[in-house]
Protein backbone atom coordinates (compact mmCIF):
# COMPACT_ATOMS: atom_id res chain seq x y z
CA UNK A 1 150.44 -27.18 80.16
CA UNK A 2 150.08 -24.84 82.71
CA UNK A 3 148.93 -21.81 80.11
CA UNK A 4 148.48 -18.75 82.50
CA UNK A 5 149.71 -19.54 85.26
CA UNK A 6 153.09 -18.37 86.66
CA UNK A 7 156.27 -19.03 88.93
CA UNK A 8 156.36 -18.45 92.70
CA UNK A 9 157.78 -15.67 93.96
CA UNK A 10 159.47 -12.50 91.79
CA UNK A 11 158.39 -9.17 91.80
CA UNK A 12 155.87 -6.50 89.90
CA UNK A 13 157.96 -3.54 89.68
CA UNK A 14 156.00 -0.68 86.81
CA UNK A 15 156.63 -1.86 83.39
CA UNK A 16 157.28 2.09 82.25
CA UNK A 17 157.01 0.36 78.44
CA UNK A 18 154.25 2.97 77.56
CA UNK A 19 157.09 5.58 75.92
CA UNK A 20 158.16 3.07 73.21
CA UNK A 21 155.34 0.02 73.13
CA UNK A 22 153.64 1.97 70.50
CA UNK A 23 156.38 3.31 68.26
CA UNK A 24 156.89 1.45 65.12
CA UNK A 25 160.83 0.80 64.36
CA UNK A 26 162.91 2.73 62.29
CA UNK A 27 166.73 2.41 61.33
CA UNK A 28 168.65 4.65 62.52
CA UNK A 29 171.13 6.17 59.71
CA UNK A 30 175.02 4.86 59.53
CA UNK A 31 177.36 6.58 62.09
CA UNK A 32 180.78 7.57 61.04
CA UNK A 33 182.61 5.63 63.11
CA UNK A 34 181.76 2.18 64.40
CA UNK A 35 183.44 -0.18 67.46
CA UNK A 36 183.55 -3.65 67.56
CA UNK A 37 184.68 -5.52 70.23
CA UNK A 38 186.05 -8.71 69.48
CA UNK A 39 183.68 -9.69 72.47
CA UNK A 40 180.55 -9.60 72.30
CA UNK A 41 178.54 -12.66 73.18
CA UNK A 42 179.53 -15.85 76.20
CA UNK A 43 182.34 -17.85 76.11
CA UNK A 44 185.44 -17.23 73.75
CA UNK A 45 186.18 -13.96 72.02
CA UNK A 46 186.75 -13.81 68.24
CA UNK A 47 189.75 -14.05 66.93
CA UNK A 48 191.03 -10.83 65.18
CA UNK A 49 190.99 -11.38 61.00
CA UNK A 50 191.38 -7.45 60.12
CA UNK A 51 194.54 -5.40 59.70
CA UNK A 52 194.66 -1.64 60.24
CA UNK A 53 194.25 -0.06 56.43
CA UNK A 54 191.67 -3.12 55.63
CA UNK A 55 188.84 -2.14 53.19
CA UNK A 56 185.95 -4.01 54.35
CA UNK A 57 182.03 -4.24 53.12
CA UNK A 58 178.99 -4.99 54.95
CA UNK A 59 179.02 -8.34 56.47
CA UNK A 60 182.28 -9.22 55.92
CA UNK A 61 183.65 -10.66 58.59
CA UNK A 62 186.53 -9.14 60.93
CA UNK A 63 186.74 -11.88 63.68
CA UNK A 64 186.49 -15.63 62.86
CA UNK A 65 184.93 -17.82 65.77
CA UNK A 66 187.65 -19.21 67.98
CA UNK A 67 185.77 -22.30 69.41
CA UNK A 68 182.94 -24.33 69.79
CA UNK A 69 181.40 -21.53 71.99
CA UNK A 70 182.34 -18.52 70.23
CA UNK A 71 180.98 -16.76 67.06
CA UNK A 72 182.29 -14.48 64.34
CA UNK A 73 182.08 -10.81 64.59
CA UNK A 74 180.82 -8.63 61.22
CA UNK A 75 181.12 -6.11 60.16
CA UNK A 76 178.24 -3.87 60.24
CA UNK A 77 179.23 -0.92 57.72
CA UNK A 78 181.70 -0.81 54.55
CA UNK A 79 184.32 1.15 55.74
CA UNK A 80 187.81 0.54 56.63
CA UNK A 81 189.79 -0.42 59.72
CA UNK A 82 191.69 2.71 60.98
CA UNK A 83 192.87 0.96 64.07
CA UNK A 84 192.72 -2.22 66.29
CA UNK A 85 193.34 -1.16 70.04
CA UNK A 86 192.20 -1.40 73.80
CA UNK A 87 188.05 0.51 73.83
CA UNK A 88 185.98 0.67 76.35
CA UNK A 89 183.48 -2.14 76.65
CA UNK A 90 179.80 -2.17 78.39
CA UNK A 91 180.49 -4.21 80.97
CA UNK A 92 183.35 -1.30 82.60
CA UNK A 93 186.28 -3.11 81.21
CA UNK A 94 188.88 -2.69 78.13
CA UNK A 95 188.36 -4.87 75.27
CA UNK A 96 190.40 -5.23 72.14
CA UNK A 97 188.03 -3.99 69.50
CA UNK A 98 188.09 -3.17 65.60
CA UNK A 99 187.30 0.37 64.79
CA UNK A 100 186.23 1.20 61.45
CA UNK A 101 185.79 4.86 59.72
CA UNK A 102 182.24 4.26 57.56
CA UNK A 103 182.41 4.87 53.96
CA UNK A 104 180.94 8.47 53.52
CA UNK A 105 179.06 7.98 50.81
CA UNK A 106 178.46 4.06 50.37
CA UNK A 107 175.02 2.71 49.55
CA UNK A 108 176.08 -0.09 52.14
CA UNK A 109 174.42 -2.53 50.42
CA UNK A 110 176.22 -5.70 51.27
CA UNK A 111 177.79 -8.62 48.91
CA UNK A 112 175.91 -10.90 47.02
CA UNK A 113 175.68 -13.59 49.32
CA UNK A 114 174.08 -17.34 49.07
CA UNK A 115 171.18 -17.47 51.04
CA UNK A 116 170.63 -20.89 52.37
CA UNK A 117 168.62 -23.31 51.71
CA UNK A 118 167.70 -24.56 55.35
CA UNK A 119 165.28 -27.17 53.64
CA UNK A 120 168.27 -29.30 52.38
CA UNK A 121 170.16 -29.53 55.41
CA UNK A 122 170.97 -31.58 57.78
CA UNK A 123 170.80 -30.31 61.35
CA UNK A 124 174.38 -29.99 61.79
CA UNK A 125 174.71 -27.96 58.15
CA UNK A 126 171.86 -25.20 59.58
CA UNK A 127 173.98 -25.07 63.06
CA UNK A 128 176.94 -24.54 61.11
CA UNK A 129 175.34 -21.47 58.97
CA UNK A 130 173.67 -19.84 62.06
CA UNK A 131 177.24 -19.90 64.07
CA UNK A 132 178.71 -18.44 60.82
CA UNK A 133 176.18 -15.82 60.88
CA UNK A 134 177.33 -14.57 64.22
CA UNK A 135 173.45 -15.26 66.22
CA UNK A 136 173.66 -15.07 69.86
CA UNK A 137 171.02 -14.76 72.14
CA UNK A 138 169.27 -11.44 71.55
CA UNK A 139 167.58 -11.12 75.05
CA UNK A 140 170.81 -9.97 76.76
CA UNK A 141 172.78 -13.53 77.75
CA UNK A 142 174.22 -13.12 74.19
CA UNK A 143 175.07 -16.75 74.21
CA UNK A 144 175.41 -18.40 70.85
CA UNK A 145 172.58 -19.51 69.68
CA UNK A 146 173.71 -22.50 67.31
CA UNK A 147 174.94 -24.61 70.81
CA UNK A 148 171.50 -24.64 72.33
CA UNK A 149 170.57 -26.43 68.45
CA UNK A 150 172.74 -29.13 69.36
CA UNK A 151 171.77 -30.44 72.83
CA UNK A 152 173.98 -32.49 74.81
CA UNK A 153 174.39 -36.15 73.61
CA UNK A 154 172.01 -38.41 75.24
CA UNK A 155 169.43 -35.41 75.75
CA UNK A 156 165.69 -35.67 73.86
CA UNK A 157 164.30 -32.13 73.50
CA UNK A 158 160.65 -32.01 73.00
CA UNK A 159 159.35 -28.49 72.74
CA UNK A 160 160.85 -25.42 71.38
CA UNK A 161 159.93 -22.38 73.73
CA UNK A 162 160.14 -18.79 72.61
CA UNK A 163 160.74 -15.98 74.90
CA UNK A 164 158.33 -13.52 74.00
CA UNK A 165 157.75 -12.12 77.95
CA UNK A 166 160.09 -8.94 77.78
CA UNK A 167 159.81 -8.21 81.30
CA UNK A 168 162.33 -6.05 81.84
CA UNK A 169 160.76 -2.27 82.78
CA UNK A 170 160.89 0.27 79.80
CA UNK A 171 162.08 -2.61 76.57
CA UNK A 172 159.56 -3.12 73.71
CA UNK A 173 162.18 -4.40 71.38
CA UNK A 174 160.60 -7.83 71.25
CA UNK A 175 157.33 -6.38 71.62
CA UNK A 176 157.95 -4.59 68.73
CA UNK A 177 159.76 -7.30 66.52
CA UNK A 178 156.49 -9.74 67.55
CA UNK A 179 153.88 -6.72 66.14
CA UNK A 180 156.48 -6.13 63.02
CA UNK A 181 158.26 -9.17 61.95
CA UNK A 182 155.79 -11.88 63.20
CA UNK A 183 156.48 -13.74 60.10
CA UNK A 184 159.88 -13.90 60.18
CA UNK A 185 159.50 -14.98 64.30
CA UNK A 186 157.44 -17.86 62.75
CA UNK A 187 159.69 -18.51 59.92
CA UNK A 188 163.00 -18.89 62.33
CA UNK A 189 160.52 -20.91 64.57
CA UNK A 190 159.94 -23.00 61.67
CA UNK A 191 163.58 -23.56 60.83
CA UNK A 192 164.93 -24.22 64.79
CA UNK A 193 161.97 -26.60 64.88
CA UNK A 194 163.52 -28.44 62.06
CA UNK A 195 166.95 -28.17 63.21
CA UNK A 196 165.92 -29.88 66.46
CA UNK A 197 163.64 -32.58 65.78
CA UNK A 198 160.85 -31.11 67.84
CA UNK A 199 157.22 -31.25 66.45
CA UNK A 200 155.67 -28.69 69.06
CA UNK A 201 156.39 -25.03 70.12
CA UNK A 202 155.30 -22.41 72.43
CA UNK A 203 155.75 -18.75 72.76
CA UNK A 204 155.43 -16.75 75.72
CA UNK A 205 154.14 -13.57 75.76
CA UNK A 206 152.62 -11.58 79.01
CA UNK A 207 149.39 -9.96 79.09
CA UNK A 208 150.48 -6.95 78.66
CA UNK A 209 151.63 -6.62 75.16
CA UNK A 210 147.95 -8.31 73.68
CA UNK A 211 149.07 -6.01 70.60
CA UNK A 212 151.64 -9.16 70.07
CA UNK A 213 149.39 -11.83 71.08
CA UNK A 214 146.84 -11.28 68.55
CA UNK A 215 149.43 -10.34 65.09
CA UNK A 216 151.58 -14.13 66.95
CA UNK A 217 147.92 -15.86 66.85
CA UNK A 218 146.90 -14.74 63.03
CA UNK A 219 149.93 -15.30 61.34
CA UNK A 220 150.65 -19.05 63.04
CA UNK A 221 151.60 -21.26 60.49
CA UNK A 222 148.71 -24.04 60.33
CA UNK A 223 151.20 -26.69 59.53
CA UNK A 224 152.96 -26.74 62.82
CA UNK A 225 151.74 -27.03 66.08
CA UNK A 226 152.66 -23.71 67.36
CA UNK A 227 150.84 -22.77 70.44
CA UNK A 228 151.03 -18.28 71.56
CA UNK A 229 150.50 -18.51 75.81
CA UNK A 230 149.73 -15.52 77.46
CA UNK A 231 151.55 -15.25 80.74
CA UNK A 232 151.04 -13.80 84.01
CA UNK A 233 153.06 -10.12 84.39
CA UNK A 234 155.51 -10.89 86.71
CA UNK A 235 159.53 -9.81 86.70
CA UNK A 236 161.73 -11.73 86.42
CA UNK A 237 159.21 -14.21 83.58
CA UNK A 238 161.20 -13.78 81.14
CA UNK A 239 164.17 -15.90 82.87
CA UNK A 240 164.43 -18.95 81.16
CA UNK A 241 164.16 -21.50 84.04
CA UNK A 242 161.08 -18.91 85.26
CA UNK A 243 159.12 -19.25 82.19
CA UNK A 244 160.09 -23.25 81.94
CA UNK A 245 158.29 -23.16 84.94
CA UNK A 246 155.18 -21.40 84.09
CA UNK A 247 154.85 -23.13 81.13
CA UNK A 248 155.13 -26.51 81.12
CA UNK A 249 155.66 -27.07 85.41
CA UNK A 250 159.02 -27.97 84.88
CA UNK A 251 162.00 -26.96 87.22
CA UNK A 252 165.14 -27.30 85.80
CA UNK A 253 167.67 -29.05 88.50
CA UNK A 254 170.47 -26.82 89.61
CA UNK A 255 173.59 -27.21 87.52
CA UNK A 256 171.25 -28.32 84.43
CA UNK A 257 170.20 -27.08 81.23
CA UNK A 258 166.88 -26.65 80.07
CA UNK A 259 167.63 -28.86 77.50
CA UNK A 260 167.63 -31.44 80.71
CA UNK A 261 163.94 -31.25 81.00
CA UNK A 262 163.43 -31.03 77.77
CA UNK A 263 163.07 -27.91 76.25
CA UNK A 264 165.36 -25.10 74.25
CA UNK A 265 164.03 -21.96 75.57
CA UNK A 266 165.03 -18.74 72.67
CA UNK A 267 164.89 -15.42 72.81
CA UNK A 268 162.13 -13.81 69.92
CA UNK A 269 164.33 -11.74 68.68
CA UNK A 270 167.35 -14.57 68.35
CA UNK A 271 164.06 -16.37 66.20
CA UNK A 272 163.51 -13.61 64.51
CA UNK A 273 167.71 -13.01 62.93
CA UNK A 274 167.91 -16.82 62.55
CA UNK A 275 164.59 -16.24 59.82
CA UNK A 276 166.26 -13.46 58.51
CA UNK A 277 169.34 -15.73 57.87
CA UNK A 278 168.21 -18.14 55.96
CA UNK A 279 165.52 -15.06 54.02
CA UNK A 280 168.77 -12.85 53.04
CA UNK A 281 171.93 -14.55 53.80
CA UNK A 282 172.92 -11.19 55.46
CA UNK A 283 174.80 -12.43 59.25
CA UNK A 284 174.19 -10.72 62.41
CA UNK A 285 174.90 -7.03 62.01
CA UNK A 286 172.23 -4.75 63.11
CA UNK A 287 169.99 -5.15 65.51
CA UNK A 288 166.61 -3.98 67.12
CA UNK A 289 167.58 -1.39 70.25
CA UNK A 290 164.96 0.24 72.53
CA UNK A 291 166.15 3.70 73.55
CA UNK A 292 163.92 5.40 76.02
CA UNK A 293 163.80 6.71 79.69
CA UNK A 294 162.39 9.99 81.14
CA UNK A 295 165.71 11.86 80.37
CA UNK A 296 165.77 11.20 76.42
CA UNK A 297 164.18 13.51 74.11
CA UNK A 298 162.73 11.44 71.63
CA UNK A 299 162.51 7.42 72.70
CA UNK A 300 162.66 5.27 69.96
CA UNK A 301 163.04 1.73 68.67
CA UNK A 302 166.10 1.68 66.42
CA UNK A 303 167.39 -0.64 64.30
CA UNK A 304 171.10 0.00 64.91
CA UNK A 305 173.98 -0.90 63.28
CA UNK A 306 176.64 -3.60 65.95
CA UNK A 307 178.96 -1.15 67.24
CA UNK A 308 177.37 2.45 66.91
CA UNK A 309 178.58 4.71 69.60
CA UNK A 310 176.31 5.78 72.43
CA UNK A 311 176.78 8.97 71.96
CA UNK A 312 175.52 8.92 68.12
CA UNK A 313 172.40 6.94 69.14
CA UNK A 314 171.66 9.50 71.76
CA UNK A 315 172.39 12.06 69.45
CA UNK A 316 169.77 10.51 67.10
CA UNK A 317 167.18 10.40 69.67
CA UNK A 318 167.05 13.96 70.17
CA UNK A 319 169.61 13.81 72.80
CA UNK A 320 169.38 14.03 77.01
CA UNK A 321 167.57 16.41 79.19
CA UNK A 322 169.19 18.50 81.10
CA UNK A 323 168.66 16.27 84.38
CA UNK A 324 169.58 13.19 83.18
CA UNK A 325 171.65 11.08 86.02
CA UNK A 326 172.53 7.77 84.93
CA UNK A 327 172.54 5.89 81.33
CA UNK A 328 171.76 2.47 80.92
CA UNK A 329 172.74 -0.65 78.66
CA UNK A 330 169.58 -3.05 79.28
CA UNK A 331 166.95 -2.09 81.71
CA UNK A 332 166.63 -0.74 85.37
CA UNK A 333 166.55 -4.48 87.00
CA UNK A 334 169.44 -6.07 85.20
CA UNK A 335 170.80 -3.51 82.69
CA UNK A 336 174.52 -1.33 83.91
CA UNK A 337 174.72 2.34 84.00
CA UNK A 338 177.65 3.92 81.28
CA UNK A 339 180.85 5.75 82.54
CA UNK A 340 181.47 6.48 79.02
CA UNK A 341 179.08 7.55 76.07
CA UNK A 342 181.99 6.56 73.46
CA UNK A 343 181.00 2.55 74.39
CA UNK A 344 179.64 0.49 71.57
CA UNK A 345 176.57 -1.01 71.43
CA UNK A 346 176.88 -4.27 70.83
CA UNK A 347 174.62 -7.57 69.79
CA UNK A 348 173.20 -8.87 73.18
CA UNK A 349 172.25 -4.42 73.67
CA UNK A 350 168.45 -5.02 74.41
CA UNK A 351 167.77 -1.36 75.17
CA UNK A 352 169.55 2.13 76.45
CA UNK A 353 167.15 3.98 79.36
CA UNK A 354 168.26 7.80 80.39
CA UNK A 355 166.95 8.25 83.77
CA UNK A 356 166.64 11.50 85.67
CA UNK A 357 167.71 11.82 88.99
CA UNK A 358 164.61 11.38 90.45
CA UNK A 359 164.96 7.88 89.44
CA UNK A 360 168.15 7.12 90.62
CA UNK A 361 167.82 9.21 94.36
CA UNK A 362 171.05 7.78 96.37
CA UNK A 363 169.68 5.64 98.96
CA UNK A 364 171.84 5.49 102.45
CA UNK A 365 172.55 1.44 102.77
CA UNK A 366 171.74 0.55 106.24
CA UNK A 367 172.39 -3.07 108.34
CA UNK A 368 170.22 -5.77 107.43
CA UNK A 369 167.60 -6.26 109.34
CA UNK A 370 166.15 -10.00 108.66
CA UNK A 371 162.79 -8.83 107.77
CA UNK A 372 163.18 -11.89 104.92
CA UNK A 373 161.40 -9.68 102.26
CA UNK A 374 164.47 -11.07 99.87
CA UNK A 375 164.05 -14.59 100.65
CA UNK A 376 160.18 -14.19 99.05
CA UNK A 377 161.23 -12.74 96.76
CA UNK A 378 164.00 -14.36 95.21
CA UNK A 379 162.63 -17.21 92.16
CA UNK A 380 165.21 -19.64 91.95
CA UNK A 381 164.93 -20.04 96.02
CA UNK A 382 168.02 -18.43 97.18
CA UNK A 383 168.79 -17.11 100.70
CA UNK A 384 169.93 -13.59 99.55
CA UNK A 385 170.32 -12.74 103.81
CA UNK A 386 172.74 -15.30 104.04
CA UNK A 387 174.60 -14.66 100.58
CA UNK A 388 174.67 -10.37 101.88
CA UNK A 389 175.76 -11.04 104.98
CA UNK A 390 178.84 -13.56 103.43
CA UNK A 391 179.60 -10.91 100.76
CA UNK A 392 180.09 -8.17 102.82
CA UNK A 393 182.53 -10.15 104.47
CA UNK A 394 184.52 -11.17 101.62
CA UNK A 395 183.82 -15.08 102.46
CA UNK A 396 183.38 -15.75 98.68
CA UNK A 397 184.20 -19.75 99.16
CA UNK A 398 181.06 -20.02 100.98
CA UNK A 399 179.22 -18.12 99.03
CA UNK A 400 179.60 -20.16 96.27
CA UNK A 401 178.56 -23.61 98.63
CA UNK A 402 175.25 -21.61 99.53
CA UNK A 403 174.40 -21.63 95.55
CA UNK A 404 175.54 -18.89 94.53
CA UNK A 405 176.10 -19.86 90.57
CA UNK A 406 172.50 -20.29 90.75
CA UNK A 407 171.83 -16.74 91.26
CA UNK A 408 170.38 -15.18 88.34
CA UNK A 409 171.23 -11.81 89.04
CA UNK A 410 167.80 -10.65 88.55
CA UNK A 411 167.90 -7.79 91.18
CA UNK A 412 164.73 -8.69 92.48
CA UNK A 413 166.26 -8.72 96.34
CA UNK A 414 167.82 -5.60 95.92
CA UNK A 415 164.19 -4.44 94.59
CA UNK A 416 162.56 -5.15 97.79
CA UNK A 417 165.41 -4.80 100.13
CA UNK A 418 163.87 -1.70 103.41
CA UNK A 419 167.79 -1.09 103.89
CA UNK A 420 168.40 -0.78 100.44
CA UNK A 421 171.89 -3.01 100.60
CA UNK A 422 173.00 -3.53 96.81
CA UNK A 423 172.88 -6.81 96.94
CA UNK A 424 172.35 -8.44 93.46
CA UNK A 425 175.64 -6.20 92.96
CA UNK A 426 177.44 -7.93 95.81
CA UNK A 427 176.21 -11.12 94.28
CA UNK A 428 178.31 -10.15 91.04
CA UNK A 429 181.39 -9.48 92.62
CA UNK A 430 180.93 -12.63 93.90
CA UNK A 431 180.45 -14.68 91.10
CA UNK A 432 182.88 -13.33 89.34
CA UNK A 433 185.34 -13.98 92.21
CA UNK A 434 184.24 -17.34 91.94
CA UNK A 435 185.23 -17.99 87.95
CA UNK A 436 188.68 -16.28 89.17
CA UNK A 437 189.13 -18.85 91.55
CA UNK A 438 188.22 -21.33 89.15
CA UNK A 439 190.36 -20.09 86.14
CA UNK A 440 193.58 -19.63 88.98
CA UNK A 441 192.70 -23.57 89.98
CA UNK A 442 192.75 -24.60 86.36
């Protein structure tokens, strides 16, 4: 164990948590209208279930997983479907999506449902129940959670490690869930334990949230060897491979999984819904939203309903300032700025930050000037100079030879960049030239 200690490289850019790492969570009341996109998490979309005129109740589902990698969607308010159509999605693009006018006056108090019983199932019966639930990764991958409970054939996992870091600037929604909900965080850590046949666990937390540490350390379990490790506060530790790393000196080869070396690394808050599974029986359809930034009114941590409107969740926080600039879905490192405050928020939404325009100051982009700041501070190794220079150039093909799929898109180049070239953006473009290239081959 290497308790402490941390990953070379990365970056220490301010942690501007202190608006929300204090303030307890509240739920945020039902909007009247909520979006779901029929995707919302890696790999396949959901396949549509729901007709326009459908009456549907909380949790009932209104997309059925279409794969191995896919999950269901829910729905996350009795209402009933006015329309299926073309809405815009997070990510810039147009998704088909389910939109559903909430019952006025409903209780929304869901179906009786059967909550089950983990204890008497085999590890391929829990995988099956968390998939129908809808988990994904909560941390912002949104990739379903019940694949990393069934690692690759031939693979021995040892140690479950929870991703308690939360490095991200300005997100305390797992700092809040570990200070509010630490049993259930031990209670899912209990069940994926199980599930996987490991007999030891770690979770990660940085220094700076000792708030977490403490409630994480007093409310262990003594019947499992569960071990809290404060780590060094460092961006980006909250990476998987990164905090692999710094915890037990393992680097996972490129190409690999962590699962490779050993370990499933999970997301707190994807430990915490898999506990609240198997407590309620109620799937994935709210979820724990940090809303915050200098141009907000009122920052908040919100437990939202899937598929609330921006606009209603600003609304609820008081609303923007007057010099507000740019809103984003995640945080300033890897979250996207919003065209469009009619977007959904949807289950891999870690946070929304309003900053003011002092904050976002255009910067002119000048030449690079091979002062190989971005090379130090890349963690996965990368040549970021090289990768720029190929980008702006459009030679995507080699690119992708110089490792480019290994890129984690953490923005830490860009961070330090002196002639402020975009480059974790240019990195995207590439990427996701290289899956076209890939899908046009196949």
């Amino acid at each position: 164990m290497l308790a402490g200690w941390s990953f070379r490289h990365g970056v220490h850019p301010p942690d501007s948590k202190a608006l929300t790492e204090a303030v307890p969570v509240r739920r945020m009341p039902f909007p009247r209208e909520i979006v779901l996109p029929l995707r919302q998490h890696a790999g396949k979309p959901a396949r549509l279930i729901v007709r326009k005129g459908d009456h549907v109740e909380r949790g009932d589902k209104v997309g059925e997983a279409d794969g191995w990698i896919s999950v269901p969607i829910h729905a996350s308010a009795a209402g009933t479907v006015t329309d299926v159509d073309w809405w815009p999605h997070p990510d810039g693009s147009m998704e088909r999506a389910v939109r559903i006018a909430v019952d006025e006056f409903s209780p929304q108090i869901p179906r009786p449902r059967m909550v089950p019983e983990w204890e008497g199932l085999d590890a391929r019966d829990v995988v099956a129940a968390v998939q129908q639930a809808g988990v994904v990764g909560l941390g912002g991958a949104a990739f379903p959670t019940h694949v990393k409970l069934l690692p690759p054939d031939g693979v021995t996992v040892e140690l479950l490690l929870v991703n308690g870091a939360e490095c991200e600037p300005y997100l305390t929604t797992d700092h809040r869930t570990m200070v509010e909900f630490p049993e259930r965080v031990h209670f899912g850590t209990r069940v994926m334990m199980r599930t996987l046949g490991v007999e030891r666990a770690v979770i990660g937390v940085e220094k700076n949230k000792p708030d977490a540490i403490d409630v994480l350390r007093r409310t262990a379990p003594t019947d499992l060897d569960v071990e809290v490790v404060p780590l060094t506060v460092k961006y980006p530790q909250g990476a998987e491979k990164m905090l692999i790393k710094t915890v037990t000196g393992r680097e996972v080869p490129s190409g690999k999984l962590p699962a490779h070396v050993g370990t499933v690394v999970q997301n707190v808050g994807s430990i915490a819904a898999i506990g609240e599974i198997f407590q309620t029986g109620l799937p994935l359809v709210e979820r724990i939203v940090t809303v915050t930034g200098p141009a907000l009114r009122r920052p908040s941590n919100l437990i939202v309903p899937v598929g609330t409107k921006l606009r209603d969740v600003l609304d609820f926080c008081g609303g923007l300032r007057e010099d507000v600039a740019e809103v984003l879905f995640g945080g300033p490192m890897m979250g996207s700025a919003q065209p469009d405050l009619d977007v959904p928020l949807l289950k891999g939404t870690t946070g929304v930050v309003a900053l003011t325009h002092r904050e976002t100051k255009p910067k002119t982009a000048y030449p690079c000037i091979r002062c190989g700041h971005c090379l130090d501070a890349c963690p996965v190794f990368l040549n970021p100079q090289l990768l720029g220079s190929l980008a702006q150039a459009g030679r995507y093909e080699e690119m992708e030879a110089a490792s480019l799929m290994d890129c984690m898109l953490c923005g830490c180049c860009s961070y330090v960049c002196p002639s402020n070239l975009p480059l974790s953006q240019m990195f995207a473009l590439g990427k996701a030239a290289a899956r076209r290239r890939r899908e046009l081959v196949a």
